[in-house]
Protein backbone atom coordinates (compact mmCIF):
# COMPACT_ATOMS: atom_id res chain seq x y z
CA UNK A 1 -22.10 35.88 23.96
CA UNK A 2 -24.26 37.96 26.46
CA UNK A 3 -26.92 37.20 28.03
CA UNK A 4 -30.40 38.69 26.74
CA UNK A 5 -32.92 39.94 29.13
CA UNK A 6 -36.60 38.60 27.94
CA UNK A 7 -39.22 41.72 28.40
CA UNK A 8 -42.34 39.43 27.85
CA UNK A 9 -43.69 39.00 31.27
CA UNK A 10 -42.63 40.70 34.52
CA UNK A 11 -40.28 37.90 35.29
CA UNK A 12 -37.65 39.99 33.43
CA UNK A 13 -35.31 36.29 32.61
CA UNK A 14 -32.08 37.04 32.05
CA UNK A 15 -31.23 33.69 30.15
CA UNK A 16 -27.52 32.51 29.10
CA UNK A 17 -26.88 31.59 25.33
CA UNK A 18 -28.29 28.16 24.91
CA UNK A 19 -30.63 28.60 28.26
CA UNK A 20 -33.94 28.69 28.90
CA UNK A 21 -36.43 31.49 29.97
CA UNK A 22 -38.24 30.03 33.64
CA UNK A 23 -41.59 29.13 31.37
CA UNK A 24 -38.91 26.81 30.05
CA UNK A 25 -39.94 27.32 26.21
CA UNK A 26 -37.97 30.74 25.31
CA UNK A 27 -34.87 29.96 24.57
CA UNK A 28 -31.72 32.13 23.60
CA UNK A 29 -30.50 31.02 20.55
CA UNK A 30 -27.70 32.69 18.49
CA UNK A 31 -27.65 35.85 19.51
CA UNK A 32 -31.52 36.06 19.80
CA UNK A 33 -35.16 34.84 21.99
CA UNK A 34 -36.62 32.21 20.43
CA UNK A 35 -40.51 30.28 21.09
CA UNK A 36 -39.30 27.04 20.53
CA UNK A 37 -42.73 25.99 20.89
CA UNK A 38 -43.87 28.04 17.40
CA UNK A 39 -45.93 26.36 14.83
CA UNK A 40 -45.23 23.08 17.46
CA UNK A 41 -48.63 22.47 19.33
CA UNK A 42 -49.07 19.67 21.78
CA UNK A 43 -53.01 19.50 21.91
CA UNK A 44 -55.15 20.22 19.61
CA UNK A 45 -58.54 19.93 20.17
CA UNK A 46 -62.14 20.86 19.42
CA UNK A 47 -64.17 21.97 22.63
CA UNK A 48 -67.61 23.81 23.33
CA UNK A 49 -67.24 27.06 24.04
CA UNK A 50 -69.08 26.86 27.88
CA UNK A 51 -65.74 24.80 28.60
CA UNK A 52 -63.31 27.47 28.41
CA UNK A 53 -65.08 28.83 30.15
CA UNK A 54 -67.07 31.51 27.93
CA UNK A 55 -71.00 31.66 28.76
CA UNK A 56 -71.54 35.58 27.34
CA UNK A 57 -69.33 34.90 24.11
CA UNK A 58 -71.46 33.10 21.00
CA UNK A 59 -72.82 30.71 23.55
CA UNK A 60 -73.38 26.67 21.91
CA UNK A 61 -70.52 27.16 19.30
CA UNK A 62 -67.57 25.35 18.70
CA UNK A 63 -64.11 26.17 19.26
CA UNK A 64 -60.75 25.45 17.60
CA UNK A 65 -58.31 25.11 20.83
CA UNK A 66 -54.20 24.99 20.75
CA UNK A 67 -51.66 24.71 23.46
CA UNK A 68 -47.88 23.85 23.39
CA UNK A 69 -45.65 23.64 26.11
CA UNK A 70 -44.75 26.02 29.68
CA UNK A 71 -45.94 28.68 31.67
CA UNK A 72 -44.57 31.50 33.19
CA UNK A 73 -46.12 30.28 36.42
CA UNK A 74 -45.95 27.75 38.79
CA UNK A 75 -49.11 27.09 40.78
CA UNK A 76 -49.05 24.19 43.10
CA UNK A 77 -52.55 23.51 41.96
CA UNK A 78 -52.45 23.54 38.49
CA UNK A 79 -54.99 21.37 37.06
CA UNK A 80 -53.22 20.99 33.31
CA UNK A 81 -49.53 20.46 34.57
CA UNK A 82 -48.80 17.75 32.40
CA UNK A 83 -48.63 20.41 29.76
CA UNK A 84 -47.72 23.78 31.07
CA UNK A 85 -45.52 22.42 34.11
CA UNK A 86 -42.86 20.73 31.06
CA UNK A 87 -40.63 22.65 28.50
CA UNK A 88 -40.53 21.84 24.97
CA UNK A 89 -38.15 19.08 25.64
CA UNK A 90 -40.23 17.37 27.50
CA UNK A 91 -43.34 16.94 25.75
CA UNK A 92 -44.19 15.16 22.43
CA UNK A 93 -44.82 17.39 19.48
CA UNK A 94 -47.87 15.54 18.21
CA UNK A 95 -48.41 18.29 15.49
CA UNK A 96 -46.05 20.59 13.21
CA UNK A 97 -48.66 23.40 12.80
CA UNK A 98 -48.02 26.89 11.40
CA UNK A 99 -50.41 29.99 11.88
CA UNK A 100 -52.34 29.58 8.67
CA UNK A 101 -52.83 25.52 9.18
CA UNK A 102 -54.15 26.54 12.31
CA UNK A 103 -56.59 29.02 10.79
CA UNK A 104 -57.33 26.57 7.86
CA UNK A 105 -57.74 23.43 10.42
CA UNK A 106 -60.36 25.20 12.21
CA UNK A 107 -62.16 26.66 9.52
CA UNK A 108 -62.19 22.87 7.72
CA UNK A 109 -64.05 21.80 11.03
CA UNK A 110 -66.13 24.98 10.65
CA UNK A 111 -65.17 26.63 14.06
CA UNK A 112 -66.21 30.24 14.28
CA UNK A 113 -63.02 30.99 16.59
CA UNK A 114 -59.37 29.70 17.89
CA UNK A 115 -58.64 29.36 21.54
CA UNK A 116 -55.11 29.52 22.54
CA UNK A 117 -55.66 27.90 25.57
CA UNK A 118 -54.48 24.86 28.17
CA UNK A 119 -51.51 25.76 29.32
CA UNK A 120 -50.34 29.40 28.90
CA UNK A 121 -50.71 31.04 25.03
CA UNK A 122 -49.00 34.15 26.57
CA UNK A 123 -45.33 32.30 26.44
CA UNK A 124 -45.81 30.85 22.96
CA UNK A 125 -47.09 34.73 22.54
CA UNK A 126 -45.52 34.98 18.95
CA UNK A 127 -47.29 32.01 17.60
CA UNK A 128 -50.49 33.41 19.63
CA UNK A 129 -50.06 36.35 17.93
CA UNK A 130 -49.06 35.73 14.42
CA UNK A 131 -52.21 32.92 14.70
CA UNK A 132 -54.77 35.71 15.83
CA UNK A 133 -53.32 37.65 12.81
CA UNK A 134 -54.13 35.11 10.26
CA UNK A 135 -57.30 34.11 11.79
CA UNK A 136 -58.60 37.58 11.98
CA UNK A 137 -58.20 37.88 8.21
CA UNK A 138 -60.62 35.02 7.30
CA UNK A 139 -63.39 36.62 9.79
CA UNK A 140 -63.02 34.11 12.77
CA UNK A 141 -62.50 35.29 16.17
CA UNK A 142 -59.72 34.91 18.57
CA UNK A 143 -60.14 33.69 22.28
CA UNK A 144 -57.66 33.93 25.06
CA UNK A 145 -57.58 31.75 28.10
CA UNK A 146 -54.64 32.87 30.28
CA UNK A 147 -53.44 33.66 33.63
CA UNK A 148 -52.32 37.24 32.11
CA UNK A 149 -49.20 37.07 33.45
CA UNK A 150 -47.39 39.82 31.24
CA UNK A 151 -46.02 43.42 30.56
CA UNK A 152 -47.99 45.81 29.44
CA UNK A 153 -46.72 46.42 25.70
CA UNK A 154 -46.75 42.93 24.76
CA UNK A 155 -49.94 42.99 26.03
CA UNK A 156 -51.07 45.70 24.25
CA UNK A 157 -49.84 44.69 20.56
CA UNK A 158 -51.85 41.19 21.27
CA UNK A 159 -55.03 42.94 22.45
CA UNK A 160 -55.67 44.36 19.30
CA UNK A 161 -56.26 40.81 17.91
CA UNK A 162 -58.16 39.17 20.35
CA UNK A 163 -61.35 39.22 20.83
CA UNK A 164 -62.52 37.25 23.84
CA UNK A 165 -61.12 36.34 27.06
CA UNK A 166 -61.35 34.20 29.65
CA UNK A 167 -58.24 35.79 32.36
CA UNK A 168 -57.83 33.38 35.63
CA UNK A 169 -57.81 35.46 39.00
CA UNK A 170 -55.92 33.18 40.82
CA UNK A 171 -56.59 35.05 44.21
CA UNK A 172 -57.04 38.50 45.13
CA UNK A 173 -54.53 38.83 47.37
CA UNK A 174 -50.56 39.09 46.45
CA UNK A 175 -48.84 36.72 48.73
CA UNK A 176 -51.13 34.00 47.75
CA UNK A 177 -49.78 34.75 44.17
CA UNK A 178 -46.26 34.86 45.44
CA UNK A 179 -46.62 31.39 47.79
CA UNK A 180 -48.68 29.39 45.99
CA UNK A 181 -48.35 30.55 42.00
CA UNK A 182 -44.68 32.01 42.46
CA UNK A 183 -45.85 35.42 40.75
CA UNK A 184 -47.69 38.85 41.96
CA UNK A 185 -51.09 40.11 41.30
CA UNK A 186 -50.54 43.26 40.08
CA UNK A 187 -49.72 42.54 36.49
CA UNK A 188 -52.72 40.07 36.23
CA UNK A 189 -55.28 42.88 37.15
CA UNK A 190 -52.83 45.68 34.78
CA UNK A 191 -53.30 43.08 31.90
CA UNK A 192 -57.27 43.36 32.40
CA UNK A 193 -57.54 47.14 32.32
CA UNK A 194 -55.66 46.71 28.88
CA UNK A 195 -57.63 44.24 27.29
CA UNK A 196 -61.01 46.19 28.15
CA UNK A 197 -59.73 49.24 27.25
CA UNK A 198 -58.94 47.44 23.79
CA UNK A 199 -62.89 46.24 23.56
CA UNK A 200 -62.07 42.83 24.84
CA UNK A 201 -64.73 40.79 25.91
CA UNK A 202 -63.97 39.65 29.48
CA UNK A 203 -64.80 36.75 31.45
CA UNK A 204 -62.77 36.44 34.83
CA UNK A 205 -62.31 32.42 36.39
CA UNK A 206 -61.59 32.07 40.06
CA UNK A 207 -60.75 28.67 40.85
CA UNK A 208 -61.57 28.19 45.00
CA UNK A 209 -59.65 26.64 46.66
CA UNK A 210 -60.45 25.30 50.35
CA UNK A 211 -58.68 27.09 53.12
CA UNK A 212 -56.24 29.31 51.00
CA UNK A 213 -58.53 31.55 48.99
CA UNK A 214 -61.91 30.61 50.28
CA UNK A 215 -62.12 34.07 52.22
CA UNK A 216 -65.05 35.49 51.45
CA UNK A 217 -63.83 39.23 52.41
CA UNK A 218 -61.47 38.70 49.74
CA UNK A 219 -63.91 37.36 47.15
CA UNK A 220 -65.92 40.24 47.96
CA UNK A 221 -62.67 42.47 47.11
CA UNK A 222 -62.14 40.98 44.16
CA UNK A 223 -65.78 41.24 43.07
CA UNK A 224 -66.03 45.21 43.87
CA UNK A 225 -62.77 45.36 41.59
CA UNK A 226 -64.03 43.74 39.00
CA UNK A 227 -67.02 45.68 39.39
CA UNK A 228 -64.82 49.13 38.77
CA UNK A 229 -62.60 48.52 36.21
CA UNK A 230 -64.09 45.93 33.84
CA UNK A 231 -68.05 46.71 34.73
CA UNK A 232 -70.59 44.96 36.41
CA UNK A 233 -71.88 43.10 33.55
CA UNK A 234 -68.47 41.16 33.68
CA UNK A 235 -69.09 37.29 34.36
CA UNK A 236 -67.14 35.80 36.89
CA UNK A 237 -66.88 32.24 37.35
CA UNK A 238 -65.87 30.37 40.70
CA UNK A 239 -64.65 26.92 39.47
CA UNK A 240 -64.78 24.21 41.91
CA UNK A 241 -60.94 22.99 42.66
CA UNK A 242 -59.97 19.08 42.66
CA UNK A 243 -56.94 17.58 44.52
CA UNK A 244 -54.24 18.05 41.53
CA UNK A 245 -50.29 18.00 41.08
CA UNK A 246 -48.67 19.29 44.48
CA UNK A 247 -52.37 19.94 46.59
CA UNK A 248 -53.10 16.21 46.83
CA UNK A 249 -53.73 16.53 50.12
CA UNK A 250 -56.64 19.05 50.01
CA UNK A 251 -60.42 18.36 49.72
CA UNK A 252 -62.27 18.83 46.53
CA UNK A 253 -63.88 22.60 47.26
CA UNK A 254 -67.33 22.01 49.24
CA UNK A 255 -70.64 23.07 46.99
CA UNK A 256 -71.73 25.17 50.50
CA UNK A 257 -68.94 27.36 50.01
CA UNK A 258 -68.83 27.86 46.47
CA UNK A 259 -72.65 28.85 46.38
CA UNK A 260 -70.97 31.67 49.06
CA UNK A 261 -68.84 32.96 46.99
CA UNK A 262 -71.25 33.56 43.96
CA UNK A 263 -73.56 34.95 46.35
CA UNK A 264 -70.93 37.58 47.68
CA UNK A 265 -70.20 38.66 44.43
CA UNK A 266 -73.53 39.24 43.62
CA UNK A 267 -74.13 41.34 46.27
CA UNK A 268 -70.96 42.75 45.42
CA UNK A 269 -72.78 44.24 42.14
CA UNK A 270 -72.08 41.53 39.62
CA UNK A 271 -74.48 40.62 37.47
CA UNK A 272 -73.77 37.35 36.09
CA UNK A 273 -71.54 35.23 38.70
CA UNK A 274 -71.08 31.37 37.62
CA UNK A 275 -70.34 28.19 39.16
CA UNK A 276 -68.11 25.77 37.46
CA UNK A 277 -67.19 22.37 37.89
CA UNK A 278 -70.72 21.23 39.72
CA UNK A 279 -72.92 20.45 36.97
CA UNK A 280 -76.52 20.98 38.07
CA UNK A 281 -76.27 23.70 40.66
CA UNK A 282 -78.04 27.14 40.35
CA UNK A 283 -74.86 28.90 39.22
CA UNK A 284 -74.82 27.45 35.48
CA UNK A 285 -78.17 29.67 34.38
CA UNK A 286 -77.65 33.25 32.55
CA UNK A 287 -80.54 35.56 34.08
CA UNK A 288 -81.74 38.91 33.55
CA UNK A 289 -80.50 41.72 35.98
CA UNK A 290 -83.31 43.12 35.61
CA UNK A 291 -86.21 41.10 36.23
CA UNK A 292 -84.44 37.75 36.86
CA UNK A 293 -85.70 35.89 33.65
CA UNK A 294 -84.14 32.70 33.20
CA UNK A 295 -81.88 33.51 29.51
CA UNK A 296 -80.20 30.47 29.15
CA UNK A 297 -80.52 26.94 31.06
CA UNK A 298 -77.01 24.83 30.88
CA UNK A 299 -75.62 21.38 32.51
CA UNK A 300 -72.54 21.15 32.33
CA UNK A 301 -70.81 22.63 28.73
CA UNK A 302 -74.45 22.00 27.17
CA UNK A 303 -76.95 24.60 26.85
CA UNK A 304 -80.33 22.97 27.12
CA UNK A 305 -82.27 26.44 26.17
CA UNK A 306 -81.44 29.97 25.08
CA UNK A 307 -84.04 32.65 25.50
CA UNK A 308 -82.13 35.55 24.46
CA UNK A 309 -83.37 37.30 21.73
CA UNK A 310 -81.04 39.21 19.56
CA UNK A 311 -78.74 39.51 22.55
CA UNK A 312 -81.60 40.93 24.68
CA UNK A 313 -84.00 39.60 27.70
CA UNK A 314 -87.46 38.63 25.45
CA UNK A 315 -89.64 39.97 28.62
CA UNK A 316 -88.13 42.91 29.80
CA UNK A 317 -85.74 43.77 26.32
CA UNK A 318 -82.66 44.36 28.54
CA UNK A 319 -79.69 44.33 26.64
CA UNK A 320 -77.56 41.65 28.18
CA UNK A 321 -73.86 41.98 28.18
CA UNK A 322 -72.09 39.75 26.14
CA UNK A 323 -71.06 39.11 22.08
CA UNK A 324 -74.04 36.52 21.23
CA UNK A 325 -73.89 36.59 17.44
């Protein structure tokens, strides 16, 4: 039997009957490509929605978060590689759980949305799909955390279900992406253009890491980018990296230079640039454009006050982007 070429992400596998795609989870299988993965989570959970991280998208609700197996990356960083670094061999199918369990799981523990989320949702992209299908029909929203690694039709066809999304900019610069994630950039910033020309809402993660993406002429880069093609109410969060996987050897990312890098993209001409993974610092408040009003206070994933009223700065009544109800 020939081999089938899988069109999903720009990868292009060519994989053998009986073989395995390089995310390690499509399989071809009698003639045909096959999830393995569908309806087979490993994680299920229940997280805030500040954790995914989502601070403009119904801020202090719950979420309804899935994962299974692989990734169509390979990022010697990756700080969930117990899950998305193993096929569907390797890991433990904790739960058997089709699209409409799913659905009625997280409607049971009265979740307004589903995450697919963890490792990659964009290689278990039927189940994703078929998921954001049923959820969409019994009114609750559908979140995408990704790397958004993927062609542009598939990415297309999902858009229209999704709602939210949180998209990791690993770097802005392509050889990082080749050396260090084993993928291009290209793609990732393709995939973004589609999703907010579909009326996605947007949140971009840059997770800094010291010495190989720290540059702050390249933040800035990224930030003008962003800036253009998704607008400059976009939030970007810079995520503090922790030694993890194959980057043992680094340093956690210094607080100094983090605080730089929000402060470059702000000056860049975004309006709402985060700090994750330092609970307590300046870059976890929401504040007006405008007038700089303090909107929301957080520590942490917990919002200790929220100011906004219907979706708009009480002092100055600037609408602030974002979905808040």
């Amino acid at each position: 039997m020939r081999a089938l070429e899988c069109t999903l992400c720009p990868r292009s596998c060519v994989i053998p009957e009986g073989g395995a795609g390089d995310c390690r989870v499509r399989v071809h299988l009698d003639g045909k490509l096959v999830a393995v993965t569908y309806g087979r989570p490993s994680a299920i959970h229940i997280d805030p929605m500040e954790k995914k991280p989502l601070f403009h998208f119904l801020p202090g609700t719950s979420i309804f978060s899935i994962a299974t197996a692989g990734c169509n990356l390979h990022c010697r960083f990756c700080q969930n590689w117990q899950l998305s670094q193993r096929g569907a061999e390797e890991m433990e199918v904790v739960y058997q759980a089709p699209p409409d369990e799913v659905v009625a799981m997280a409607m049971d523990k009265q979740c307004q949305s589903i995450a697919y989320t963890y490792s990659e949702p964009l290689v278990f992209y039927e189940y994703t799909r078929a998921t954001s299908e049923v959820a969409r029909d019994k009114g609750l929203k559908n979140v995408l955390v990704s790397a958004g690694y993927i062609n542009r039709a598939p990415m297309r066809a999902l858009a229209t279900w999704i709602d939210a999304a949180n998209i990791d900019i690993k770097a802005f610069d392509d050889r990082f992406y080749r050396d260090v994630c084993g993928a291009t950039l290209k793609p990732v910033l393709d995939a973004l253009v589609i999703m907010k020309e579909a009326n996605v809402w947007i949140e971009i993660t840059n997770l800094v890491i010291p010495g190989l993406n720290d540059d702050l002429a390249r933040v800035r880069e990224m930030a003008v980018w962003i800036r253009r093609y998704l607008g400059a109410g976009t939030p970007l969060h810079f995520s503090r990296f922790y030694p993890m996987y194959q980057m043992q050897n680094l340093p956690p990312t210094p607080a100094e230079t983090l605080i730089q890098c929000r402060t470059e993209a702000l000056s860049a001409g975004l309006e709402h640039v985060y700090v994750g993974n330092l609970a307590g610092n300046v870059g976890e408040e929401t504040r007006c454009p405008r007038d700089n009003t303090l909107l929301i206070r957080r520590f942490g994933f917990t919002i200790q006050e929220n100011r906004l009223e219907n979706g708009r700065c009480p002092v100055c009544r600037q609408a602030i982007a974002g979905v808040w109800a």
